[in-house]
C-alpha atoms as a PDB file:
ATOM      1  CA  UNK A   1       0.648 -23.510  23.468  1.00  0.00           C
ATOM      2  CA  UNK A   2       4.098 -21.953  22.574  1.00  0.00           C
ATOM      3  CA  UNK A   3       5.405 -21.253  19.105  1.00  0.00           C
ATOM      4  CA  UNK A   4       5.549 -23.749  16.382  1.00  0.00           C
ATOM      5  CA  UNK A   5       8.707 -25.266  15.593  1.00  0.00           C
ATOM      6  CA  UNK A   6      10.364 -25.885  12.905  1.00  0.00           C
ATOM      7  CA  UNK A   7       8.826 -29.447  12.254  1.00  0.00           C
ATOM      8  CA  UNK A   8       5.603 -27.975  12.471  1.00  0.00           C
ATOM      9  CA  UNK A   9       6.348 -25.729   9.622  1.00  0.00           C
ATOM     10  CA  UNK A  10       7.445 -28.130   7.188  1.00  0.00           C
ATOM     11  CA  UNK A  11       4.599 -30.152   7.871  1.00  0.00           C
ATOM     12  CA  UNK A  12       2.135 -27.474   6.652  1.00  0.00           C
ATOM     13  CA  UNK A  13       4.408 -26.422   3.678  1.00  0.00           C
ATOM     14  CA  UNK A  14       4.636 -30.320   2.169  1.00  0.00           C
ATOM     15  CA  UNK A  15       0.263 -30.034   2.558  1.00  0.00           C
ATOM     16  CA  UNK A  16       0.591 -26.399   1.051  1.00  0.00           C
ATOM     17  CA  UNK A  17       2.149 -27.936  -2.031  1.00  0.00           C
ATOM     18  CA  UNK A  18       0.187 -31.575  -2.569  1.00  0.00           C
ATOM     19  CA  UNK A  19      -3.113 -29.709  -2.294  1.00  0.00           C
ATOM     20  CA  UNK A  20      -2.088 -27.115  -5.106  1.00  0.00           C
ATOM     21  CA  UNK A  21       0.957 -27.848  -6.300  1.00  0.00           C
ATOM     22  CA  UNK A  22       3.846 -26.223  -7.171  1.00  0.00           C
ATOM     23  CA  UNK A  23       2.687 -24.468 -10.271  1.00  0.00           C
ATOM     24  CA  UNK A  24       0.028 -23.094  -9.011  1.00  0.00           C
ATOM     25  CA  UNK A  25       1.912 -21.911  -5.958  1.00  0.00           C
ATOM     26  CA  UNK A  26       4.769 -20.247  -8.179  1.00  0.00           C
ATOM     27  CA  UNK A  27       1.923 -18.296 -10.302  1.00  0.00           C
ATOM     28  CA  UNK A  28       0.470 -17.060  -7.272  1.00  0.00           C
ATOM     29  CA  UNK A  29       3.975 -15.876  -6.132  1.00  0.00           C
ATOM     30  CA  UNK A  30       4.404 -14.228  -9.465  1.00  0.00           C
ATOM     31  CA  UNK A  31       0.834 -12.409  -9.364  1.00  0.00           C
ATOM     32  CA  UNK A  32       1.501 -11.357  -5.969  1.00  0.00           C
ATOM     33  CA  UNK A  33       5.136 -10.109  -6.346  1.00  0.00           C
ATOM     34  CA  UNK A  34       3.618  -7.818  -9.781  1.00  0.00           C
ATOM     35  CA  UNK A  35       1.138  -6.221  -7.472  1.00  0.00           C
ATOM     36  CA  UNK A  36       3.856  -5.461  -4.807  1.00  0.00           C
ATOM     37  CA  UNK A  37       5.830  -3.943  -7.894  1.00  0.00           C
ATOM     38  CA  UNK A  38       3.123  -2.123  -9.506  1.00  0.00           C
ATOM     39  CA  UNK A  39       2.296  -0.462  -6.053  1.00  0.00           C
ATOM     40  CA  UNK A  40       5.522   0.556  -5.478  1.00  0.00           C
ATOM     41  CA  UNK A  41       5.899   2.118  -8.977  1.00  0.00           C
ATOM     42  CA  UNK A  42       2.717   4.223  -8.357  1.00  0.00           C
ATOM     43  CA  UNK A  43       3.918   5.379  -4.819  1.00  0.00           C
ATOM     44  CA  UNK A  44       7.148   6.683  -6.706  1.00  0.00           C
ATOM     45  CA  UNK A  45       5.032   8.337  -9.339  1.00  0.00           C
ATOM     46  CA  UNK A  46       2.776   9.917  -6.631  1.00  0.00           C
ATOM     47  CA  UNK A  47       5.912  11.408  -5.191  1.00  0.00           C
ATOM     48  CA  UNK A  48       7.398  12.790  -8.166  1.00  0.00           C
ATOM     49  CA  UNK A  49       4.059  14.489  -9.317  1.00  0.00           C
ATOM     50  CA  UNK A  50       3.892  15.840  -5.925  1.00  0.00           C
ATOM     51  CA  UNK A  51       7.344  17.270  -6.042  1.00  0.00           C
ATOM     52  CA  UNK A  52       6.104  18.599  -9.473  1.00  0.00           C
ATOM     53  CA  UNK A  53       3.070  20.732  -7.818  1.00  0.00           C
ATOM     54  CA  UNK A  54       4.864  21.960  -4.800  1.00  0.00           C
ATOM     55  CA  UNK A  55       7.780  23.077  -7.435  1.00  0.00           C
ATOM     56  CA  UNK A  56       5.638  25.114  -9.873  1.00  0.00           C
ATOM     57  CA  UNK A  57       3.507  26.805  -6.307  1.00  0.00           C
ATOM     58  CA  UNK A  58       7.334  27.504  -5.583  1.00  0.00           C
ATOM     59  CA  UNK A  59       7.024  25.871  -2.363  1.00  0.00           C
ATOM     60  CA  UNK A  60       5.176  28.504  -0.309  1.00  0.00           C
ATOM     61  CA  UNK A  61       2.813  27.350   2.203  1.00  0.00           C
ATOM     62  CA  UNK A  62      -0.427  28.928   2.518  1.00  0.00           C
ATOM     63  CA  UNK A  63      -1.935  29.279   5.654  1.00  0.00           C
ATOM     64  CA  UNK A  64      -5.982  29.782   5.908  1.00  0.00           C
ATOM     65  CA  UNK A  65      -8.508  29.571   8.507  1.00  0.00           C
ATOM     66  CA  UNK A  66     -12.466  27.627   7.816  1.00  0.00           C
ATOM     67  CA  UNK A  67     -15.189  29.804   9.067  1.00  0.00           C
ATOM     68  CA  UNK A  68     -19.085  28.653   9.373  1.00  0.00           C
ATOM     69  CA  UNK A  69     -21.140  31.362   7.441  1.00  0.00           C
ATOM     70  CA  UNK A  70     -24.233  29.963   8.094  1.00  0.00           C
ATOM     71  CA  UNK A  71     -24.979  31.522  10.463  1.00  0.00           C
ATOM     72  CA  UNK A  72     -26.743  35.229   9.766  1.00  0.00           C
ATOM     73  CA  UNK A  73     -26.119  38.312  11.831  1.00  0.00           C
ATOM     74  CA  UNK A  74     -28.970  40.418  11.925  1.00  0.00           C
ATOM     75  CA  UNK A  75     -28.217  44.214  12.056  1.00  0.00           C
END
């Protein structure tokens, strides 16, 4: 049960393409190569805005501590 080799490989890609073809194949390489693109566009837009906020805060870092105030003190 080792790896595959390359015969193996080729076997499966010739199936790939006679069950659906190679136009169907090279749409569903150009749908999935737009997604990759658009994702990568709106990670680079996510950065800049970012850079954006942190530039007009002026790049301090504020520094806070969460308390619970549900619980009442009785005097």
């Amino acid at each position: 049960m080792g790896s595959f080799s390359i015969w193996h490989w080729l076997i499966v890609l010739v199936i790939v393409v006679l069950v659906f073809g190679t136009k169907k194949l090279r749409n569903v390489g150009q749908d999935l190569g737009g997604a990759v693109k658009g994702f990568k566009d709106g990670m680079r837009d996510s950065e800049k805005s970012g850079d954006d906020v942190q530039q007009k805060i002026g790049g301090d870092t504020l520094d806070a501590q969460a308390t619970d105030k549900s619980h009442k003190v009785s005097h």
